[in-house]
PDB file of N, CA and C in Angstrom:
ATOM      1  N   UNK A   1       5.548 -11.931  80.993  1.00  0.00           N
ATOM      2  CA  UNK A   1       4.821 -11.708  79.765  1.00  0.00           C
ATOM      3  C   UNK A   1       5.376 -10.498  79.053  1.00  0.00           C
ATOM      4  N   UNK A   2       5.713 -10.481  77.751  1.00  0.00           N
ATOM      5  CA  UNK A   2       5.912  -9.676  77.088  1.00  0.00           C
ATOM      6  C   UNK A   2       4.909  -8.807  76.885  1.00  0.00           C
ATOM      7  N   UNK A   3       5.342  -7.360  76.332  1.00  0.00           N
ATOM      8  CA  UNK A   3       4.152  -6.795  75.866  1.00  0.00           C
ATOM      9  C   UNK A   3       3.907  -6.634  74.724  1.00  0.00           C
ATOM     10  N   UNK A   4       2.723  -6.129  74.437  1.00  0.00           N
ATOM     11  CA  UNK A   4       2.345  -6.573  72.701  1.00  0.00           C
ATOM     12  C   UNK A   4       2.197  -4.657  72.061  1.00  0.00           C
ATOM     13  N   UNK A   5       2.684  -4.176  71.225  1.00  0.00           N
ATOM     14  CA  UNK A   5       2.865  -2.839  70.783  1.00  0.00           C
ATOM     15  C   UNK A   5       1.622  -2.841  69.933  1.00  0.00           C
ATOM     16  N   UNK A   6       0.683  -2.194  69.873  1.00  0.00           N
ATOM     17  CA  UNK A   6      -0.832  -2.228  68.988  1.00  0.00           C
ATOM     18  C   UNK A   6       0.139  -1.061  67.964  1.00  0.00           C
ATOM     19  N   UNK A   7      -0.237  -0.811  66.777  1.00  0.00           N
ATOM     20  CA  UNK A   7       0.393  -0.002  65.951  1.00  0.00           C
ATOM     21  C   UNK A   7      -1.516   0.704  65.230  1.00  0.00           C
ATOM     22  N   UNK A   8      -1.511   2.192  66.452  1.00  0.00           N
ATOM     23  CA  UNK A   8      -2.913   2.946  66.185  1.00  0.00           C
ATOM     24  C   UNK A   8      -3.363   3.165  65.048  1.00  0.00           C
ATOM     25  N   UNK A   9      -2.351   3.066  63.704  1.00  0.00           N
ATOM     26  CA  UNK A   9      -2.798   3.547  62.498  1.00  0.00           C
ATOM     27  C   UNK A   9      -2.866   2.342  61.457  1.00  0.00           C
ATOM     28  N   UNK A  10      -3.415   1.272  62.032  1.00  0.00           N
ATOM     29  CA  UNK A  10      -2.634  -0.346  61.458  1.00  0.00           C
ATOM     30  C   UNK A  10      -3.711  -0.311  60.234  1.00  0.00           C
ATOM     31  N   UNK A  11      -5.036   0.552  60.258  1.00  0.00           N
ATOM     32  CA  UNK A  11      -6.198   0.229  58.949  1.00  0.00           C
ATOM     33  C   UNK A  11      -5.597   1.029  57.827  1.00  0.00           C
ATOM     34  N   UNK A  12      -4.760   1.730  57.856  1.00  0.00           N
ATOM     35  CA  UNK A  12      -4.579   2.493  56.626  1.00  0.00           C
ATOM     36  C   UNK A  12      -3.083   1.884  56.170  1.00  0.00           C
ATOM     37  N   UNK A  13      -2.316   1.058  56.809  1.00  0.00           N
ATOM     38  CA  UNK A  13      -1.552   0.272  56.524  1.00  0.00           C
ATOM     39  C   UNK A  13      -1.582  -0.854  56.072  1.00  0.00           C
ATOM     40  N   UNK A  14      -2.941  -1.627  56.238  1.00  0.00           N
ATOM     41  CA  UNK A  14      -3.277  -3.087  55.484  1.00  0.00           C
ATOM     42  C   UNK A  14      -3.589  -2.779  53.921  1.00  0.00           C
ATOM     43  N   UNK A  15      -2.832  -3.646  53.368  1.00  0.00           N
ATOM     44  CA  UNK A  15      -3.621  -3.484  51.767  1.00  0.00           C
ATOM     45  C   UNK A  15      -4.982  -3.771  51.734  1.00  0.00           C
ATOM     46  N   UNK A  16      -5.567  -5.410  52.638  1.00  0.00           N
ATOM     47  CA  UNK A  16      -6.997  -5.100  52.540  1.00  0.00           C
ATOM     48  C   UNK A  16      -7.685  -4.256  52.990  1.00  0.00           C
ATOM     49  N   UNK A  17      -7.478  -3.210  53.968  1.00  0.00           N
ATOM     50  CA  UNK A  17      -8.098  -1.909  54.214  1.00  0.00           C
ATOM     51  C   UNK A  17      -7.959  -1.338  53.584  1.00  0.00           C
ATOM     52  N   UNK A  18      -6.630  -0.904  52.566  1.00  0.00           N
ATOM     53  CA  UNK A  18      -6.758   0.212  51.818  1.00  0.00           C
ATOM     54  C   UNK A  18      -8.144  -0.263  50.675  1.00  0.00           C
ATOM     55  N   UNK A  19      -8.002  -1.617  49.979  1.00  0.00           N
ATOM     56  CA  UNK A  19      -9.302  -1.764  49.358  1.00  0.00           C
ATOM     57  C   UNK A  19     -10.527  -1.887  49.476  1.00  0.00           C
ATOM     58  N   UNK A  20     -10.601  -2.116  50.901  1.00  0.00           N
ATOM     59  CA  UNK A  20     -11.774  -1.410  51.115  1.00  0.00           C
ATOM     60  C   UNK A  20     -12.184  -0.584  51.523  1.00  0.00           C
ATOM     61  N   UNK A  21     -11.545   0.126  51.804  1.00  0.00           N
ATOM     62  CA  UNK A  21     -11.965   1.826  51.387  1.00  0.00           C
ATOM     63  C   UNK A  21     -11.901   2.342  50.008  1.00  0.00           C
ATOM     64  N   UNK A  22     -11.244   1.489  49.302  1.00  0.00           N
ATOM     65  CA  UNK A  22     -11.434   2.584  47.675  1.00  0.00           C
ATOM     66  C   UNK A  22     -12.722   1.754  47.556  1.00  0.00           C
ATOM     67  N   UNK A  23     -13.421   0.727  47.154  1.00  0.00           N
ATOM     68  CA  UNK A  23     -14.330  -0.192  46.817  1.00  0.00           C
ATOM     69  C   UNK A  23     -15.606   0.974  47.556  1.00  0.00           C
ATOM     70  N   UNK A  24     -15.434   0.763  49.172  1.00  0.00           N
ATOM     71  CA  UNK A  24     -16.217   1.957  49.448  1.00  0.00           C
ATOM     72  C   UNK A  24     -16.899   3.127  49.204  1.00  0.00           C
ATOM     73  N   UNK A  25     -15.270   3.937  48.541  1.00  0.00           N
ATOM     74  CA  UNK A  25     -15.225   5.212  48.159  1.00  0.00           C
ATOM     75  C   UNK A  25     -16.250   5.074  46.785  1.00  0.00           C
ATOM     76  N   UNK A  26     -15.693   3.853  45.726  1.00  0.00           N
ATOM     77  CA  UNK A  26     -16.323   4.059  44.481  1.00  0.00           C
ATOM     78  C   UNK A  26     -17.213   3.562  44.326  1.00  0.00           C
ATOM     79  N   UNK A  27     -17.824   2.548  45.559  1.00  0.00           N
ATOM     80  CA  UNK A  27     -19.255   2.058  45.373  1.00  0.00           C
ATOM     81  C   UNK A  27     -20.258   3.908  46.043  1.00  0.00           C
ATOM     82  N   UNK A  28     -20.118   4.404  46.501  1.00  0.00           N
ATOM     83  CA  UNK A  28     -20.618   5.865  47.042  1.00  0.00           C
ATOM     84  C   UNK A  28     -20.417   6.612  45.404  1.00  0.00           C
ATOM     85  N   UNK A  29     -19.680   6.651  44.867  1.00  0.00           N
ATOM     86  CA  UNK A  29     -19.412   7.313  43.497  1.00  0.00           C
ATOM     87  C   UNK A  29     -20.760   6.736  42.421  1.00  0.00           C
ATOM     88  N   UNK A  30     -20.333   5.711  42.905  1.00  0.00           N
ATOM     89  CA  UNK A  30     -21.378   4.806  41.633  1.00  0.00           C
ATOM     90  C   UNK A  30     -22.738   4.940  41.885  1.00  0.00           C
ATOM     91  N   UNK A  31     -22.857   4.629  43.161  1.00  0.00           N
ATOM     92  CA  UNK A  31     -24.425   4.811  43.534  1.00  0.00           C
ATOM     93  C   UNK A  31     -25.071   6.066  42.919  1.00  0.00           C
ATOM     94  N   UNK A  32     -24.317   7.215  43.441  1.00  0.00           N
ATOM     95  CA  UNK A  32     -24.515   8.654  43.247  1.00  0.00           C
ATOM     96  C   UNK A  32     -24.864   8.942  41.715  1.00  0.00           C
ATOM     97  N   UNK A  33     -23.552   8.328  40.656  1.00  0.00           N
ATOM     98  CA  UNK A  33     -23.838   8.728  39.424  1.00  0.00           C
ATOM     99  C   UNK A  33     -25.306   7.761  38.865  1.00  0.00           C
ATOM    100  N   UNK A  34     -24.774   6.775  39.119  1.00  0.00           N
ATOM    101  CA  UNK A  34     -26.266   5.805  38.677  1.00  0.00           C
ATOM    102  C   UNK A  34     -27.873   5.973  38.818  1.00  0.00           C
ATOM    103  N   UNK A  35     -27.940   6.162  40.422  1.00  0.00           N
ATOM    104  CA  UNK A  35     -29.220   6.374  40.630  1.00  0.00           C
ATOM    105  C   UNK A  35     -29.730   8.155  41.834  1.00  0.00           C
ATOM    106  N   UNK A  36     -28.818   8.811  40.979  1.00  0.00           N
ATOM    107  CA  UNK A  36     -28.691  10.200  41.763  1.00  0.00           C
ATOM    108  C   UNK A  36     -28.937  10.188  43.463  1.00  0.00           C
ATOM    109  N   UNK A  37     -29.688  11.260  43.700  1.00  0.00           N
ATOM    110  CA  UNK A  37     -29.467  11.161  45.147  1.00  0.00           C
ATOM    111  C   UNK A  37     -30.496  10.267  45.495  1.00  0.00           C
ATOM    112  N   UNK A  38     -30.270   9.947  47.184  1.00  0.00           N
ATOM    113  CA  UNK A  38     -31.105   9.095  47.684  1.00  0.00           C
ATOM    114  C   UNK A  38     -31.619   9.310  49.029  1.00  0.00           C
ATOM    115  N   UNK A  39     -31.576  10.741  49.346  1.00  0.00           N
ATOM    116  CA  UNK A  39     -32.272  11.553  50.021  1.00  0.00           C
ATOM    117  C   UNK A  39     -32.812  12.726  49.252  1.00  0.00           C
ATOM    118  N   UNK A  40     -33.646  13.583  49.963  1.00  0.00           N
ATOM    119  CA  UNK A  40     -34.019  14.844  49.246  1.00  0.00           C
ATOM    120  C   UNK A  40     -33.729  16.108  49.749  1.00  0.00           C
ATOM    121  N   UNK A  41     -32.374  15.950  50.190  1.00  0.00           N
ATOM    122  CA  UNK A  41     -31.544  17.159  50.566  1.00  0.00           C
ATOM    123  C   UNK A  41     -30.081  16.772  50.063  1.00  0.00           C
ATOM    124  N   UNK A  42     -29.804  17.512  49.101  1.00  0.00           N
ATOM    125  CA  UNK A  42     -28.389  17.395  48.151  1.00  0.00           C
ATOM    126  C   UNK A  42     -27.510  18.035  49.191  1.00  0.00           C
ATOM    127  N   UNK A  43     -27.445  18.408  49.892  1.00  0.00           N
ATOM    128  CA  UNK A  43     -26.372  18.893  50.988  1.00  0.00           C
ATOM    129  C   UNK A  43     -25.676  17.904  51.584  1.00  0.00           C
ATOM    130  N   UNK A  44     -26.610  17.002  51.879  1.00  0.00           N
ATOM    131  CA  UNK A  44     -26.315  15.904  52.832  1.00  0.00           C
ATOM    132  C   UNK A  44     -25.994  15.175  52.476  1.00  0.00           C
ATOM    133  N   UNK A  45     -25.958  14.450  50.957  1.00  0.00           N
ATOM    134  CA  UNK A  45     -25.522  13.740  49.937  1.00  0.00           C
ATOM    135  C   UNK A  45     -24.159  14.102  50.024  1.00  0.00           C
ATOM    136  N   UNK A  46     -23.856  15.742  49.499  1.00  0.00           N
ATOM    137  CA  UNK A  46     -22.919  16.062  49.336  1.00  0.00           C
ATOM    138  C   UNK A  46     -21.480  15.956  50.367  1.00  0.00           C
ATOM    139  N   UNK A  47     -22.147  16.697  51.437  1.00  0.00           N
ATOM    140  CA  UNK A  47     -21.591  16.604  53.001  1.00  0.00           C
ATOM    141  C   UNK A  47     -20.827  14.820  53.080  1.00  0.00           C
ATOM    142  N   UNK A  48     -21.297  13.708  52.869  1.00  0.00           N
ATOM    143  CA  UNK A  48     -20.949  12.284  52.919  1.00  0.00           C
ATOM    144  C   UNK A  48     -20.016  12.214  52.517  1.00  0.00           C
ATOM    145  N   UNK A  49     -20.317  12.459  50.695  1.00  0.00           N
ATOM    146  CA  UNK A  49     -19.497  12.089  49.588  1.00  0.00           C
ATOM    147  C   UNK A  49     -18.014  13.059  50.118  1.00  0.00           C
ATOM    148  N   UNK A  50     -18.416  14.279  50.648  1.00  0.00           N
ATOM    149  CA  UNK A  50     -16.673  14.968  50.639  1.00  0.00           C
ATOM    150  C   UNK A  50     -16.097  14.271  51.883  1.00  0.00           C
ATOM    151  N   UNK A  51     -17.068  14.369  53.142  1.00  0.00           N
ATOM    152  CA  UNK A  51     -16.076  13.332  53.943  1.00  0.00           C
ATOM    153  C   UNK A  51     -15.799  11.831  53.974  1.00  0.00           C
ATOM    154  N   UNK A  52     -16.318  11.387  53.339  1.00  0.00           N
ATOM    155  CA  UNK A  52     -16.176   9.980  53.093  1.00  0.00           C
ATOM    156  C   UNK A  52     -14.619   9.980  52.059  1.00  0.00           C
ATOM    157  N   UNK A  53     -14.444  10.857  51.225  1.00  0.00           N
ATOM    158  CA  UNK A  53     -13.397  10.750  49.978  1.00  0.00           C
ATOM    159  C   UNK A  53     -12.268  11.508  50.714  1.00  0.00           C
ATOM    160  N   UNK A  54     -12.305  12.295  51.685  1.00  0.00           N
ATOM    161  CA  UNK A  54     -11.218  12.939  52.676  1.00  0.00           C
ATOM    162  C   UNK A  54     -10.730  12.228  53.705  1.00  0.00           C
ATOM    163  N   UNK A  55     -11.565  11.223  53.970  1.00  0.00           N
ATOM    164  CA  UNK A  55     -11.201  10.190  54.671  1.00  0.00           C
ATOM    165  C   UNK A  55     -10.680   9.223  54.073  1.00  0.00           C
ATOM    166  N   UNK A  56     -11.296   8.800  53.221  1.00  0.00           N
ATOM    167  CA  UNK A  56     -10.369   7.380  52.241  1.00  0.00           C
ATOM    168  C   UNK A  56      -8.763   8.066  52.245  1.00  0.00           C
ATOM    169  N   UNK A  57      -8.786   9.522  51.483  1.00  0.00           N
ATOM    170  CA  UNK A  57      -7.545   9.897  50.773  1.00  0.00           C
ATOM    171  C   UNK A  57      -6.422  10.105  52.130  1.00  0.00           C
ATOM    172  N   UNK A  58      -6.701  10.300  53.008  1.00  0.00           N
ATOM    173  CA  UNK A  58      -6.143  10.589  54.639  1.00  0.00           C
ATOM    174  C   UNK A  58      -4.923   8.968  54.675  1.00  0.00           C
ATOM    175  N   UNK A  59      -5.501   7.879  54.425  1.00  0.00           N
ATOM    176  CA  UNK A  59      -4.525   7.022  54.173  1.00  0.00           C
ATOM    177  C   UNK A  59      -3.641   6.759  53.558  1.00  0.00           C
ATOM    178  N   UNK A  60      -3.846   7.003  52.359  1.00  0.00           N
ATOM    179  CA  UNK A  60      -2.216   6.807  51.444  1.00  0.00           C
ATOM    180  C   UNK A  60      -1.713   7.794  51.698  1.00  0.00           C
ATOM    181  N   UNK A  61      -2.014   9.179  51.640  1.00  0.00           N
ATOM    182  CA  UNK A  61      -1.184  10.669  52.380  1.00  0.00           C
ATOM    183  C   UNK A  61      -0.282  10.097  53.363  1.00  0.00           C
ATOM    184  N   UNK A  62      -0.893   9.524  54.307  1.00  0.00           N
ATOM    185  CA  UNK A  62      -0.214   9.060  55.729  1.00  0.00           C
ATOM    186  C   UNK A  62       0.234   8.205  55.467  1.00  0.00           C
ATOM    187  N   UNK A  63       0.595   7.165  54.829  1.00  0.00           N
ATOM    188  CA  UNK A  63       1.103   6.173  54.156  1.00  0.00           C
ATOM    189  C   UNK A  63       2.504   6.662  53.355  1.00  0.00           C
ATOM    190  N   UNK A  64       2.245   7.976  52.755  1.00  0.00           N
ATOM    191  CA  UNK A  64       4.058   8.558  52.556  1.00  0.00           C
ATOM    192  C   UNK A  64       4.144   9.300  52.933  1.00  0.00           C
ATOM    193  N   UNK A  65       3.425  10.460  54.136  1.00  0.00           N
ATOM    194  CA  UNK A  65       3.880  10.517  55.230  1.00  0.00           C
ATOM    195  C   UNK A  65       5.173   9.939  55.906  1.00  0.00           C
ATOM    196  N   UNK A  66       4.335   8.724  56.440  1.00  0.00           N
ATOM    197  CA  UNK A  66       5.158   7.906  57.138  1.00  0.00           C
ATOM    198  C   UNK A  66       6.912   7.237  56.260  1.00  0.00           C
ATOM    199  N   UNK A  67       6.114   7.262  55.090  1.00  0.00           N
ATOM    200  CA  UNK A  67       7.147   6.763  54.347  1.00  0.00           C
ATOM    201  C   UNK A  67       8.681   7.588  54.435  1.00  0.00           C
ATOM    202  N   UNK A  68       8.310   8.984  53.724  1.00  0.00           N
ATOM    203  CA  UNK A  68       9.556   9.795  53.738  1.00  0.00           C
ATOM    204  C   UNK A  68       9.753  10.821  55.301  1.00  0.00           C
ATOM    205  N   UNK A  69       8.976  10.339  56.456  1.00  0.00           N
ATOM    206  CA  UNK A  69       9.538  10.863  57.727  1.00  0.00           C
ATOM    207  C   UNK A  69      10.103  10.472  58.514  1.00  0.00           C
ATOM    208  N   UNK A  70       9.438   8.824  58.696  1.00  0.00           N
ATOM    209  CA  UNK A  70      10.089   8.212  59.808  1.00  0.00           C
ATOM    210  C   UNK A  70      11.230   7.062  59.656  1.00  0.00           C
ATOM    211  N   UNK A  71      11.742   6.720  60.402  1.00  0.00           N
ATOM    212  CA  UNK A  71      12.836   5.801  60.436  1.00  0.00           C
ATOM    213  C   UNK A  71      13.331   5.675  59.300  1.00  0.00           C
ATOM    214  N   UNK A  72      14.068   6.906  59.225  1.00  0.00           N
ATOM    215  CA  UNK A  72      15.130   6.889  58.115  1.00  0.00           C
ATOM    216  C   UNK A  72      14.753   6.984  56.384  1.00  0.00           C
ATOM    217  N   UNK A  73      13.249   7.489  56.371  1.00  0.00           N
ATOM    218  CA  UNK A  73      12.955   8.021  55.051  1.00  0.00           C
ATOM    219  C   UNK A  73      12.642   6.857  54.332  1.00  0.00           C
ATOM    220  N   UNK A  74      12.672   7.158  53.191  1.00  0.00           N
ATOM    221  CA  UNK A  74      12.777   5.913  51.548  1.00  0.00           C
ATOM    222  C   UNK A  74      13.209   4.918  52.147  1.00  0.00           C
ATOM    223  N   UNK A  75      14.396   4.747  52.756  1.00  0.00           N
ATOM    224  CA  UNK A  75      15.370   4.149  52.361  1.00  0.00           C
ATOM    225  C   UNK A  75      14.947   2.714  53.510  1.00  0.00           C
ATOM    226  N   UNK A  76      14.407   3.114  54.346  1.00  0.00           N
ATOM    227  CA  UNK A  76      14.032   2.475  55.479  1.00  0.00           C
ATOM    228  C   UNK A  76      13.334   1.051  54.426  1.00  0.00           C
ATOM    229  N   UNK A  77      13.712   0.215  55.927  1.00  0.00           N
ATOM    230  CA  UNK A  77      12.961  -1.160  56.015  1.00  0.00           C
ATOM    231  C   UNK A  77      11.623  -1.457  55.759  1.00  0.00           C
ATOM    232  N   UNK A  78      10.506  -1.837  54.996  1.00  0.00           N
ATOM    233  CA  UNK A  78       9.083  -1.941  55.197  1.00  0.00           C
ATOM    234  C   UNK A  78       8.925  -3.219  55.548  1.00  0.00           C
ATOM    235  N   UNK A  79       7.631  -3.069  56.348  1.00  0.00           N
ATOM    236  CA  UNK A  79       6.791  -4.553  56.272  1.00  0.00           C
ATOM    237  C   UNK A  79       6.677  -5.345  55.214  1.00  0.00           C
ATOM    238  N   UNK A  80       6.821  -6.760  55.015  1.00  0.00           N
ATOM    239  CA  UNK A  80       6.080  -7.051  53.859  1.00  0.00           C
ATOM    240  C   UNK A  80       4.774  -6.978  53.021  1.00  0.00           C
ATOM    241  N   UNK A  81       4.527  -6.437  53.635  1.00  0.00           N
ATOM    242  CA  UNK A  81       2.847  -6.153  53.083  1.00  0.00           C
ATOM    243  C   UNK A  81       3.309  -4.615  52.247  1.00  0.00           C
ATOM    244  N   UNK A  82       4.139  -4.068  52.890  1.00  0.00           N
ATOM    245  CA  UNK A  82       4.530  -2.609  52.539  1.00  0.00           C
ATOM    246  C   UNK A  82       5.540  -2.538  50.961  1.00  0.00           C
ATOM    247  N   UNK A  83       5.925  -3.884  51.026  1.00  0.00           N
ATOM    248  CA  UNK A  83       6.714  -3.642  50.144  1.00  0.00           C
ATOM    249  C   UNK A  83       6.334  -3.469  48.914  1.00  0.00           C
ATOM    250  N   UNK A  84       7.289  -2.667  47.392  1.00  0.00           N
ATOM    251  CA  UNK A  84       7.257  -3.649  46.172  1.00  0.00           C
ATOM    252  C   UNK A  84       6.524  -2.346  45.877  1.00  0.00           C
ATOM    253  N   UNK A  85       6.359  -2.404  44.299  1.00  0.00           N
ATOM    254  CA  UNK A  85       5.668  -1.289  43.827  1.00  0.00           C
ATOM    255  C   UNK A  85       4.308  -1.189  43.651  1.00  0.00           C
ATOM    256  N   UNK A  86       3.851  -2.439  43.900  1.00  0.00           N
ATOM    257  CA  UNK A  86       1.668  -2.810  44.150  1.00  0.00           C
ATOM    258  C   UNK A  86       1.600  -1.759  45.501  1.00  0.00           C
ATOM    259  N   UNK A  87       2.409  -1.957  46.283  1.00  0.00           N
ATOM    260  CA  UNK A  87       1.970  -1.337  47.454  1.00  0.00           C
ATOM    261  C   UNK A  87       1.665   0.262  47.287  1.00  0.00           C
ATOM    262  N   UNK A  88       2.782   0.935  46.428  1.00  0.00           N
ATOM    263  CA  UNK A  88       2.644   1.933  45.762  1.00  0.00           C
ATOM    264  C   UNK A  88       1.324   2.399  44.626  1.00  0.00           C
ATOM    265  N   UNK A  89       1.255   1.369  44.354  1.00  0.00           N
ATOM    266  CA  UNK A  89      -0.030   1.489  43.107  1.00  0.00           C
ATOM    267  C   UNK A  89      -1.371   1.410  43.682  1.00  0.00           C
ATOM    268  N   UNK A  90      -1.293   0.444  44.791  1.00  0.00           N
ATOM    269  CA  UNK A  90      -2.904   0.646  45.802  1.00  0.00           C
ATOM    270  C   UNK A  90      -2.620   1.537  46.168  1.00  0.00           C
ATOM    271  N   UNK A  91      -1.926   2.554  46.740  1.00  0.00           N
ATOM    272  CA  UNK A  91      -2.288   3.414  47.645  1.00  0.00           C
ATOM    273  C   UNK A  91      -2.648   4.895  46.770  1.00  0.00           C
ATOM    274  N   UNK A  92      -1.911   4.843  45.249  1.00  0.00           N
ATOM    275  CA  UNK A  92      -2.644   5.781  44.695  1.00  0.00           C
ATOM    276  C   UNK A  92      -3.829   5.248  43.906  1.00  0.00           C
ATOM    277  N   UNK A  93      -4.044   4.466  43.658  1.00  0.00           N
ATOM    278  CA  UNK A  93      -5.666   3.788  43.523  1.00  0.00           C
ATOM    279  C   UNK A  93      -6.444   3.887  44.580  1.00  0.00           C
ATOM    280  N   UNK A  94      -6.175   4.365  45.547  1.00  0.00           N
ATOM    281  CA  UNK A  94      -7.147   4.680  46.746  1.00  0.00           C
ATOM    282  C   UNK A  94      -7.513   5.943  46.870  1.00  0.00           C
ATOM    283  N   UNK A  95      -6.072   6.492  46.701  1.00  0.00           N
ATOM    284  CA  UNK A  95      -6.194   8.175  46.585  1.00  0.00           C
ATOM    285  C   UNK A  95      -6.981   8.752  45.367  1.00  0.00           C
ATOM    286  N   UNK A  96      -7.196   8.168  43.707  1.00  0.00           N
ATOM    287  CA  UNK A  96      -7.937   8.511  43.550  1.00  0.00           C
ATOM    288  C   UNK A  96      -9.328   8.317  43.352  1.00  0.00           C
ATOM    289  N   UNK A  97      -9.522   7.316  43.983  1.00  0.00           N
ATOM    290  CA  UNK A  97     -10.695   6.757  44.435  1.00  0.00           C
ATOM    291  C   UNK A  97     -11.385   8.054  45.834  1.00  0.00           C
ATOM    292  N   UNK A  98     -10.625   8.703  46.524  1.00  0.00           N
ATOM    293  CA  UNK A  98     -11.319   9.298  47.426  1.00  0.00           C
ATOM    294  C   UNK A  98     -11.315  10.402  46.772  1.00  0.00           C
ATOM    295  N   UNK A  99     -10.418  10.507  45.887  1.00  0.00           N
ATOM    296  CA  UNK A  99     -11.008  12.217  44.668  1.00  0.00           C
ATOM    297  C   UNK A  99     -12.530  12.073  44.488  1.00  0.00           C
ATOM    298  N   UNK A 100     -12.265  11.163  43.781  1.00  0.00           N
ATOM    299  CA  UNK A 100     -13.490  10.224  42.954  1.00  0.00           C
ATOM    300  C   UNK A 100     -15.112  10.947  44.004  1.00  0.00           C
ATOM    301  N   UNK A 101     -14.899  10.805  45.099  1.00  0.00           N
ATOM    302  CA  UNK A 101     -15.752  10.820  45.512  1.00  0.00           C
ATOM    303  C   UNK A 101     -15.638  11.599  46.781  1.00  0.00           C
ATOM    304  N   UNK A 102     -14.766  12.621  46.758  1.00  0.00           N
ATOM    305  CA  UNK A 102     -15.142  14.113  46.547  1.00  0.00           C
ATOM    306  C   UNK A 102     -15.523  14.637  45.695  1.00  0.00           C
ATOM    307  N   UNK A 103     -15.326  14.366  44.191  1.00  0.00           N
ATOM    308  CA  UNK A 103     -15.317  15.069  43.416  1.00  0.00           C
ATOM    309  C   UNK A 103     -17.213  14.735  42.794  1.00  0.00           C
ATOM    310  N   UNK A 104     -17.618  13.574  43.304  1.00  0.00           N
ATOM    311  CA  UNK A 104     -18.964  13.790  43.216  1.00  0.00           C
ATOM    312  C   UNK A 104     -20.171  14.077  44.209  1.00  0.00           C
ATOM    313  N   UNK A 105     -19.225  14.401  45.585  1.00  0.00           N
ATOM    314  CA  UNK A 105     -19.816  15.027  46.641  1.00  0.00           C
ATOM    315  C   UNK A 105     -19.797  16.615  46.151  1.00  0.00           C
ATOM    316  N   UNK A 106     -19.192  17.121  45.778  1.00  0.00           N
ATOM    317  CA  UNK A 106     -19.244  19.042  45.877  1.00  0.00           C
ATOM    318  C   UNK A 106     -19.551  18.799  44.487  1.00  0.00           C
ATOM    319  N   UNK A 107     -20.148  18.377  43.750  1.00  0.00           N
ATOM    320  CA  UNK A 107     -20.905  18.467  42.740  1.00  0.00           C
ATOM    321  C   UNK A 107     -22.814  18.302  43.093  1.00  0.00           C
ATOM    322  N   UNK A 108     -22.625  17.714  43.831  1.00  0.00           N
ATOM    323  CA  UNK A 108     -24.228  17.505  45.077  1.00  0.00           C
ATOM    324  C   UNK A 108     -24.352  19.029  45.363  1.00  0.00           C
ATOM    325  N   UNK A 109     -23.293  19.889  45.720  1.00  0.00           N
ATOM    326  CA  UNK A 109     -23.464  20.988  46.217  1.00  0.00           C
ATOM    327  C   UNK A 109     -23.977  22.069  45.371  1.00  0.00           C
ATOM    328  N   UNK A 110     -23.592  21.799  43.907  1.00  0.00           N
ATOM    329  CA  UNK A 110     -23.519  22.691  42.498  1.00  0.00           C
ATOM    330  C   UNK A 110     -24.807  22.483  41.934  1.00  0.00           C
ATOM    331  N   UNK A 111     -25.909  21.042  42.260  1.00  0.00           N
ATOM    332  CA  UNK A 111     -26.733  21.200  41.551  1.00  0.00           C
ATOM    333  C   UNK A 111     -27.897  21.560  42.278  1.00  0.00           C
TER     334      UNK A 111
END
């Protein structure tokens, strides 16, 4: 039997993971602006929204990371899923999707 290589960082490498984490990120954005908080401690609101958007953004980072470190930089081979310039365009549509929502978590903190 062969063995099978699991690749540990495989959710921030799927395009459908990356969208759903921005969808995530900006359904948490939306909620927030729409129907304000939904507890009655803005800390904790806040506290979510920054790690929830530090976490989304942790993927495309690591995503060119990986890009310009390993196996040979740019220039290297991608997956097909990796390829092409969409792949490029979700991953900063994700990134600022986890602004997005940092940026309305430490505003929880301000009011």
């Amino acid at each position: 039997m062969g063995s099978i290589v699991v690749d540990q960082y495989w959710r921030g490498r799927s395009s459908f993971s990356l969208c759903v984490f921005m969808v995530l990120a900006l359904f948490y954005g939306g909620i927030m602006l729409a129907f304000g908080p939904l507890t009655p401690e803005m800390r904790i609101e806040g506290a979510i929204g920054v790690i929830l958007g530090l976490y989304v953004c942790s993927h495309p980072a690591s995503n060119v990371l990986d890009l310009l470190f390993s196996d040979g930089g740019v220039s290297r081979q991608r997956p097909d899923d990796q390829g092409g310039i969409l792949w490029y365009v979700l991953n900063f549509l994700v990134l600022l999707a986890g602004w997005f929502a940092v940026l309305v978590g430490v505003t929880c903190f301000t009011t």
